[in-house]
PDB file of N, CA and C in Angstrom:
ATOM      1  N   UNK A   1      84.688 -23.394-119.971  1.00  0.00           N
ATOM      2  CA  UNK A   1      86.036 -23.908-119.974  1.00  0.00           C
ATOM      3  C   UNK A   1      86.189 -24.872-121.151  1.00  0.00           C
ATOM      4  N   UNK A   2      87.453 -24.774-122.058  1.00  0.00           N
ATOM      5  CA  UNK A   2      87.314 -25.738-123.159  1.00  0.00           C
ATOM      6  C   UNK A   2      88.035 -27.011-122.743  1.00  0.00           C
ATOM      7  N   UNK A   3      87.771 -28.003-123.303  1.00  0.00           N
ATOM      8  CA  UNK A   3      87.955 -29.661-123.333  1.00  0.00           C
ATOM      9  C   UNK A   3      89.840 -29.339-123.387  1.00  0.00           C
ATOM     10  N   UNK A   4      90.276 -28.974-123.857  1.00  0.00           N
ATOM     11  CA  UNK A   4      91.683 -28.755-123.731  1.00  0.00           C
ATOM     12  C   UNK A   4      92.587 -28.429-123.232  1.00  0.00           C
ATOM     13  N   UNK A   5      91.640 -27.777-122.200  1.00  0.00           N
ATOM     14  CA  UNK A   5      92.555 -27.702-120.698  1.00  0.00           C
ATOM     15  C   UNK A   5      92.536 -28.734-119.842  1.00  0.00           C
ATOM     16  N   UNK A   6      91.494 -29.973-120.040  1.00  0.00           N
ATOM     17  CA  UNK A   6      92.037 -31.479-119.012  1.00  0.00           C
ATOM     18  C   UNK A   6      92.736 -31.978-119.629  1.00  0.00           C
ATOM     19  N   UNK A   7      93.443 -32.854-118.543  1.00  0.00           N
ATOM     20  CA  UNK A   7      93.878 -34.106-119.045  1.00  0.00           C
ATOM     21  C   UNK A   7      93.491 -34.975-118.817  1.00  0.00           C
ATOM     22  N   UNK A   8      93.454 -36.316-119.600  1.00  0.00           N
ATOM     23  CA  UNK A   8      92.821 -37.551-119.099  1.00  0.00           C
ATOM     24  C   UNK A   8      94.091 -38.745-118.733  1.00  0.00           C
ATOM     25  N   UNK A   9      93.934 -39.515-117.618  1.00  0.00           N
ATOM     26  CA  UNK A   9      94.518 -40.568-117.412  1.00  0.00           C
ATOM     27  C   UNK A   9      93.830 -41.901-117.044  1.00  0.00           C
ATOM     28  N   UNK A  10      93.937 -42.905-117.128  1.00  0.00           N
ATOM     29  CA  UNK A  10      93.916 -44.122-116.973  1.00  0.00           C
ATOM     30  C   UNK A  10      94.415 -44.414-115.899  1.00  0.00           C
ATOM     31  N   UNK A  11      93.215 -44.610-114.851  1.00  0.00           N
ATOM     32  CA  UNK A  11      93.855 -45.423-113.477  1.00  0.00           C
ATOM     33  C   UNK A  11      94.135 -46.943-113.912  1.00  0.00           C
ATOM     34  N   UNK A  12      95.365 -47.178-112.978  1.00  0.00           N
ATOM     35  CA  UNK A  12      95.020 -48.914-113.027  1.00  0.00           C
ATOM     36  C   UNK A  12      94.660 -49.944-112.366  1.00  0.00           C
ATOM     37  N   UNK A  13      94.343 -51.081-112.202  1.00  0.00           N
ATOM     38  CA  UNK A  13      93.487 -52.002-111.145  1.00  0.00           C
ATOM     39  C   UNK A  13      94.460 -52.368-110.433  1.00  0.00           C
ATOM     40  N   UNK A  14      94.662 -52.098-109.258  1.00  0.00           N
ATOM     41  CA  UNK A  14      95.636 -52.813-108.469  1.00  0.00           C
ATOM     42  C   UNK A  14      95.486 -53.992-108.264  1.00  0.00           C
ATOM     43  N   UNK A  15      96.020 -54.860-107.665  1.00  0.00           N
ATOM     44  CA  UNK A  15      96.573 -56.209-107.337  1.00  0.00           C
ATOM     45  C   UNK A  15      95.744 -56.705-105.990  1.00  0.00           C
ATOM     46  N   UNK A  16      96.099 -57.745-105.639  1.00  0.00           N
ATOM     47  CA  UNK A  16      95.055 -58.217-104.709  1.00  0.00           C
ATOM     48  C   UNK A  16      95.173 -57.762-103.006  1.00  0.00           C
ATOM     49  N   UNK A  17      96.287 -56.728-103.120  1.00  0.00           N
ATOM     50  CA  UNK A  17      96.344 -56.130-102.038  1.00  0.00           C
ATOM     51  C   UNK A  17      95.666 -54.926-101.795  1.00  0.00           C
ATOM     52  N   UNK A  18      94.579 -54.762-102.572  1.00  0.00           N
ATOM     53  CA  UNK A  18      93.845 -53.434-102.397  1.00  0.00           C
ATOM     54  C   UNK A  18      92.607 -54.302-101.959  1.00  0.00           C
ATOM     55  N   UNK A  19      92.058 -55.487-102.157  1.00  0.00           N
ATOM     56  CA  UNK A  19      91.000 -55.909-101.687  1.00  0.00           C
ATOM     57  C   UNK A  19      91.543 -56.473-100.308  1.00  0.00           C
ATOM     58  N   UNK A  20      92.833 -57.018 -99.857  1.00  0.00           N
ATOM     59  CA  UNK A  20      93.214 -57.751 -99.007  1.00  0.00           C
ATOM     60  C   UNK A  20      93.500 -56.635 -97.350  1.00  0.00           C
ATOM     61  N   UNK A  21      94.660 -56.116 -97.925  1.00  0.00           N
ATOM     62  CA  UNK A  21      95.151 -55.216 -96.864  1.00  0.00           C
ATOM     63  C   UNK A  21      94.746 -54.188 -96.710  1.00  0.00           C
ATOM     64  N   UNK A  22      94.428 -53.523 -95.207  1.00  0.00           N
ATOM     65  CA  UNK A  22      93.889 -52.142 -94.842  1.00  0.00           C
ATOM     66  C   UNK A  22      95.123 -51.011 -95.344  1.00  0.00           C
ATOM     67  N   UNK A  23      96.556 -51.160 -95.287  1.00  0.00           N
ATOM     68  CA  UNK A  23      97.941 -50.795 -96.045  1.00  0.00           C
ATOM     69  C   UNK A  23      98.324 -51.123 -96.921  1.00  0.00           C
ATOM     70  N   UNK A  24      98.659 -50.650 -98.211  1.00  0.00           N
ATOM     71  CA  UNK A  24      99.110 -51.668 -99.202  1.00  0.00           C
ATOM     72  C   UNK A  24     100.272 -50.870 -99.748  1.00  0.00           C
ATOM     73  N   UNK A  25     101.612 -51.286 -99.996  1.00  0.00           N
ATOM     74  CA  UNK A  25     102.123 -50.961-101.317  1.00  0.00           C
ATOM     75  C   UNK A  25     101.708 -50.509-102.509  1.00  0.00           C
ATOM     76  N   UNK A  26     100.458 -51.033-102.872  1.00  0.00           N
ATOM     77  CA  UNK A  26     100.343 -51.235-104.588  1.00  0.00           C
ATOM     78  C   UNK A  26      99.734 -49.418-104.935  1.00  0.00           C
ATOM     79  N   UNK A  27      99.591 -49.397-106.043  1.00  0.00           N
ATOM     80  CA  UNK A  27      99.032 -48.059-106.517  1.00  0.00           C
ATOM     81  C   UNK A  27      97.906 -48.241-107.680  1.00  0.00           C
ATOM     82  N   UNK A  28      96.616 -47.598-107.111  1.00  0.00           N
ATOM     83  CA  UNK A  28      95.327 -47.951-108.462  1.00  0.00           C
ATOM     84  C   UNK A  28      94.014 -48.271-107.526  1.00  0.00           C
ATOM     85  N   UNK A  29      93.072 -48.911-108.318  1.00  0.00           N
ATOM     86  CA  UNK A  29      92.101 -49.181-108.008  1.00  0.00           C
ATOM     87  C   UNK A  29      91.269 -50.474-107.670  1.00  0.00           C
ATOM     88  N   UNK A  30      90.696 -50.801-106.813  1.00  0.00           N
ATOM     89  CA  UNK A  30      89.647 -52.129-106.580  1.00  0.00           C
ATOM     90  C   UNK A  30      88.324 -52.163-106.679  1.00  0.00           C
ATOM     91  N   UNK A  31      87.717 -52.805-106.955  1.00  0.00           N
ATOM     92  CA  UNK A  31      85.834 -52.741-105.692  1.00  0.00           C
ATOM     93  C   UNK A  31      86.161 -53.731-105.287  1.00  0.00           C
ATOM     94  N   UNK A  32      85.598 -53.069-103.755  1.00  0.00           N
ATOM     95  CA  UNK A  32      85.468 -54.111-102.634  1.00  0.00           C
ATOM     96  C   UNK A  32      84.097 -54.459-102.377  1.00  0.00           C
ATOM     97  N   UNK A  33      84.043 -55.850-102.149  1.00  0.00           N
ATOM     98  CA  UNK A  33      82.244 -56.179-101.811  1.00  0.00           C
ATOM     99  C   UNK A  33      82.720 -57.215-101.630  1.00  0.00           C
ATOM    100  N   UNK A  34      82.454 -57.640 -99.745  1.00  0.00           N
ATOM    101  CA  UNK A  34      82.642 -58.482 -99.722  1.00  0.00           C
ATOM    102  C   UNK A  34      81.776 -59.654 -99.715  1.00  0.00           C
ATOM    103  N   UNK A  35      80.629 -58.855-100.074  1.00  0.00           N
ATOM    104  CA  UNK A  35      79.159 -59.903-100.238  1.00  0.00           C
ATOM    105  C   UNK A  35      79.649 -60.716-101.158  1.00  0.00           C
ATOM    106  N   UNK A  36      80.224 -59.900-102.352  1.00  0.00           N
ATOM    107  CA  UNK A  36      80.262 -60.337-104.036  1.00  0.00           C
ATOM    108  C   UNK A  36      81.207 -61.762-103.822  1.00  0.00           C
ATOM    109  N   UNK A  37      82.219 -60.853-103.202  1.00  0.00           N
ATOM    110  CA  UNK A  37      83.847 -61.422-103.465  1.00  0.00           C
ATOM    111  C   UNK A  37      84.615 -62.037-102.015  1.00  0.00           C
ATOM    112  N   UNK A  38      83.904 -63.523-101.410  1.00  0.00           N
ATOM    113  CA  UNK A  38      84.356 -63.340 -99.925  1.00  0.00           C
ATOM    114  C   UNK A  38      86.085 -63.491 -99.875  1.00  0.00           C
ATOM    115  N   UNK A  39      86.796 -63.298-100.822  1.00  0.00           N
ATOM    116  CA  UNK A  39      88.363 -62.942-100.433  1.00  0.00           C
ATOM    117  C   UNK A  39      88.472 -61.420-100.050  1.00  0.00           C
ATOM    118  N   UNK A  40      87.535 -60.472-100.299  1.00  0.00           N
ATOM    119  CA  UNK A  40      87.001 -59.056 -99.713  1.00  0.00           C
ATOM    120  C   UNK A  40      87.755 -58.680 -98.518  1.00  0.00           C
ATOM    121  N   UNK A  41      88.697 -57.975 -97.930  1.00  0.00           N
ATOM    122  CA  UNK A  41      88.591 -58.097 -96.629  1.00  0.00           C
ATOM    123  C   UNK A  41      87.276 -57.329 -96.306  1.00  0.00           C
ATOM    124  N   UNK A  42      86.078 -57.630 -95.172  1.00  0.00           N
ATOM    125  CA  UNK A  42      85.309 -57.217 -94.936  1.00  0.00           C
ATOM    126  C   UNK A  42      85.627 -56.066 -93.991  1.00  0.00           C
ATOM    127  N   UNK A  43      87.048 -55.507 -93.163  1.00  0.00           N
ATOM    128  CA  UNK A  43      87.237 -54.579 -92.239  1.00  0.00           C
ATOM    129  C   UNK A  43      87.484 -53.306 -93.431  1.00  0.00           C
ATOM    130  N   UNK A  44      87.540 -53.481 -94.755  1.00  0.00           N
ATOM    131  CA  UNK A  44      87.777 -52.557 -95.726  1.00  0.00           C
ATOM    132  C   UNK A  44      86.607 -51.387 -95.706  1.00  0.00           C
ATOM    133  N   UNK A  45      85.414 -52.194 -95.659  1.00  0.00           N
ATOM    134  CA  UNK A  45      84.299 -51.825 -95.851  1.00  0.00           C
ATOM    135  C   UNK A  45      83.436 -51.137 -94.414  1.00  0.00           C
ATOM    136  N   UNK A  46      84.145 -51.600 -93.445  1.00  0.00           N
ATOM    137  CA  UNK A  46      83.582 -51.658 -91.376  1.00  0.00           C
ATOM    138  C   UNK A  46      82.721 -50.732 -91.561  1.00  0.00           C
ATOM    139  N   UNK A  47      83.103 -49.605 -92.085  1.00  0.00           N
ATOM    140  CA  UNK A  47      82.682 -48.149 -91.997  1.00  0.00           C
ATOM    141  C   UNK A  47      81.330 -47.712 -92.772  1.00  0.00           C
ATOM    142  N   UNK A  48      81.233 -48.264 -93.567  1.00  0.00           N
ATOM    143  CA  UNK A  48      80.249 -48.596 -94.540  1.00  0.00           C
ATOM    144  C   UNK A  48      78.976 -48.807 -93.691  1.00  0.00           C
ATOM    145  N   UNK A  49      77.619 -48.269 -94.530  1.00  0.00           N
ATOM    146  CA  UNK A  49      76.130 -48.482 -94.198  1.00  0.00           C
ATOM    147  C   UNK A  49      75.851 -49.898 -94.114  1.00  0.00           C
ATOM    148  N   UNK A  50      75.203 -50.639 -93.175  1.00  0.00           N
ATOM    149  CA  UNK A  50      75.604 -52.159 -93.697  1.00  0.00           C
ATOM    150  C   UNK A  50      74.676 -52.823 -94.993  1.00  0.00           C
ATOM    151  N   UNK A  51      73.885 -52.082 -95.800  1.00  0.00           N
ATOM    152  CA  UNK A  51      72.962 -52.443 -96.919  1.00  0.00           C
ATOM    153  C   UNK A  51      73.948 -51.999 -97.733  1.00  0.00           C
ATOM    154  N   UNK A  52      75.359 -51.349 -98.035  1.00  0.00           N
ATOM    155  CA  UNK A  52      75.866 -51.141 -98.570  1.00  0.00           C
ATOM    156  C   UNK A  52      77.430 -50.963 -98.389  1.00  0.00           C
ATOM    157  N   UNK A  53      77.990 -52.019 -97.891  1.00  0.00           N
ATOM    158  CA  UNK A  53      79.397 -52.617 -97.242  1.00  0.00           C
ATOM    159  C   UNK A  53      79.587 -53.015 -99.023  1.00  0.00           C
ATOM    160  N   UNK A  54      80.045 -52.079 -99.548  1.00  0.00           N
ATOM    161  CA  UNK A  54      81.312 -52.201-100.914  1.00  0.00           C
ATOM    162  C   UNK A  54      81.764 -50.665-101.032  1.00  0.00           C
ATOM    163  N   UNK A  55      82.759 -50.657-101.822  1.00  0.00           N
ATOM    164  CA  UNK A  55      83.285 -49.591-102.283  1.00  0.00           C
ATOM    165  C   UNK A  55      83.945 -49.327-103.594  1.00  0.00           C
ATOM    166  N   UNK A  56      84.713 -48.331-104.324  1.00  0.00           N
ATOM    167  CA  UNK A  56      85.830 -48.318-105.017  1.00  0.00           C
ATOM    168  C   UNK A  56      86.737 -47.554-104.812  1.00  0.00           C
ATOM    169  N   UNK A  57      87.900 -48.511-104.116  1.00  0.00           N
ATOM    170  CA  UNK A  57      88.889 -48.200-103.199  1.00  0.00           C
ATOM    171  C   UNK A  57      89.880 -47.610-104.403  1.00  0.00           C
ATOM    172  N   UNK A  58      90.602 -46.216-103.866  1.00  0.00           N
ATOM    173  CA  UNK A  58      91.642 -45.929-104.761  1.00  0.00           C
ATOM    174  C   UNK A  58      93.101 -46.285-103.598  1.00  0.00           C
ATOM    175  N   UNK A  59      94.393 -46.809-103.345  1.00  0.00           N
ATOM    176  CA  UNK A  59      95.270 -47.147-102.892  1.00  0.00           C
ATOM    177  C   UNK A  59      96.620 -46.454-103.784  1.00  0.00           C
ATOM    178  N   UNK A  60      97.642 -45.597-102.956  1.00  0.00           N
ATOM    179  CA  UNK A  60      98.641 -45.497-103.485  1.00  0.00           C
ATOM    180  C   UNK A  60      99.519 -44.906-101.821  1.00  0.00           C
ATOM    181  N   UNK A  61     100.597 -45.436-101.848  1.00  0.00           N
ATOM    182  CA  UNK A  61     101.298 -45.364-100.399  1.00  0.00           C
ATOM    183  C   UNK A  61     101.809 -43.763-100.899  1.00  0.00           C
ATOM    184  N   UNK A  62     101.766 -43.119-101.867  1.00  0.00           N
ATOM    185  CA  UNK A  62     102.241 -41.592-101.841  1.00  0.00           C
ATOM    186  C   UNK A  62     100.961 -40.906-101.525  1.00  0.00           C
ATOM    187  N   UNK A  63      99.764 -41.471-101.755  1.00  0.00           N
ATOM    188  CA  UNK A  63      98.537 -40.320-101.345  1.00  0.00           C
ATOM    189  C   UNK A  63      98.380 -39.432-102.435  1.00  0.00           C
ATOM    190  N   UNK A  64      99.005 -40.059-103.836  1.00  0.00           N
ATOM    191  CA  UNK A  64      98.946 -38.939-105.211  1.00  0.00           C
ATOM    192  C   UNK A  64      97.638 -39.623-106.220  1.00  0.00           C
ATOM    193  N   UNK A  65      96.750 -40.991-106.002  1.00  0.00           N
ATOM    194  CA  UNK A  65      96.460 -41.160-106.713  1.00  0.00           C
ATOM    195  C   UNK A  65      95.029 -41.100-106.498  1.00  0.00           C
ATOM    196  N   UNK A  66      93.886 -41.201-106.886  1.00  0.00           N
ATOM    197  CA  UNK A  66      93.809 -39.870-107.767  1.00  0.00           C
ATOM    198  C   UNK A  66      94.872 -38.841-107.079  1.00  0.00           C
ATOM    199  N   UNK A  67      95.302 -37.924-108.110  1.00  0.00           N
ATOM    200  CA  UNK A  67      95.757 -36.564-108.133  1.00  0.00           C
ATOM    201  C   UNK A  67      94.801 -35.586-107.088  1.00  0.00           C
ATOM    202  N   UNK A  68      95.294 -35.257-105.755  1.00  0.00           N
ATOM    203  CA  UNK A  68      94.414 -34.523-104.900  1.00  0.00           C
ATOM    204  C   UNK A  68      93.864 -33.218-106.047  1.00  0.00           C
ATOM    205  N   UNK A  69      92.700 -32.789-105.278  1.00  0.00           N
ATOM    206  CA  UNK A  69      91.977 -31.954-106.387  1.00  0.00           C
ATOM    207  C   UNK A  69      91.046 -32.618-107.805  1.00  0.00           C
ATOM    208  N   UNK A  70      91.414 -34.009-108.263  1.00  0.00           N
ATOM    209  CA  UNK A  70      91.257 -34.343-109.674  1.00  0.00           C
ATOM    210  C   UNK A  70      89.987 -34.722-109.436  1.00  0.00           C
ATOM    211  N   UNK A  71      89.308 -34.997-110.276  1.00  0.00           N
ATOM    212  CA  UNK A  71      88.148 -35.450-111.189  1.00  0.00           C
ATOM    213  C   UNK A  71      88.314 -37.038-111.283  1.00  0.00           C
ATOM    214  N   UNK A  72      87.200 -37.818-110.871  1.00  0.00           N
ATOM    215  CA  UNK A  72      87.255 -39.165-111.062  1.00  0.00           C
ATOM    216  C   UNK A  72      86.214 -39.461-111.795  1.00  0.00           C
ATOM    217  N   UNK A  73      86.069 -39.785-112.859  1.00  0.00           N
ATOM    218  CA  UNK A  73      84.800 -40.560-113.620  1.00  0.00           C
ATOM    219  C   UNK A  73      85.357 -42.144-114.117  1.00  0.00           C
ATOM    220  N   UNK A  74      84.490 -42.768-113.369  1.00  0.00           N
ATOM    221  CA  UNK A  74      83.828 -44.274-113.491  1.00  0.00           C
ATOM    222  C   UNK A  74      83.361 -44.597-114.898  1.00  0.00           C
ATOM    223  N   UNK A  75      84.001 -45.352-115.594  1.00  0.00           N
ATOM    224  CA  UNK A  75      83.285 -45.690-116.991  1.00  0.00           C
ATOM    225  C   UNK A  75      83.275 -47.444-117.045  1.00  0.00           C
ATOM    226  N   UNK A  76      82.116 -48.085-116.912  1.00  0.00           N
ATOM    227  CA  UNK A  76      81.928 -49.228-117.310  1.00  0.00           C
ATOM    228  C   UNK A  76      82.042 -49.686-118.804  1.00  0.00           C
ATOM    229  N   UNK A  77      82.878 -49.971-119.971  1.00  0.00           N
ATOM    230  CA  UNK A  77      82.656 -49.944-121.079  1.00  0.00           C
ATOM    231  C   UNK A  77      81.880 -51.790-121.110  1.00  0.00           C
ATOM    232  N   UNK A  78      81.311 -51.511-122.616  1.00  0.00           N
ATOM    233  CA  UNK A  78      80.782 -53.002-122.826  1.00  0.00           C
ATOM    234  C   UNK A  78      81.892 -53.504-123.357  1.00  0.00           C
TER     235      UNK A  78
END
């Protein structure tokens, strides 16, 4: 398959209601850890292994973001 049939987009970091609320308005992305970060809500995570209570939460009240079906790659840049 050639490189020219994806597209690429830019998620964006949501707001502090993706670490806060189990519902949110906002649309985008967080990590949650509430080891890291105790403003965390920790019920975000309940579900979670407990050696590993974090995540990276995607939030959008349409259920479009990621794009069902899409491709998510994680890039830490320096």
């Amino acid at each position: 398959m050639s490189c020219d049939t994806f597209s690429v987009c830019e998620l964006q970091k949501a707001g502090t209601g993706c670490h806060e609320d189990v519902v949110t308005d906002q649309t985008g992305w967080c990590y949650v850890d509430p080891f890291q970060n105790p403003d965390d809500n920790p019920a975000l995570v309940a579900s979670c292994p407990a050696e590993t209570r974090r995540i990276v939460r995607f939030v959008d009240p349409m259920n479009a973001t990621p794009a069902p079906g899409a491709t998510v790659l994680l890039v830490c840049p320096n």
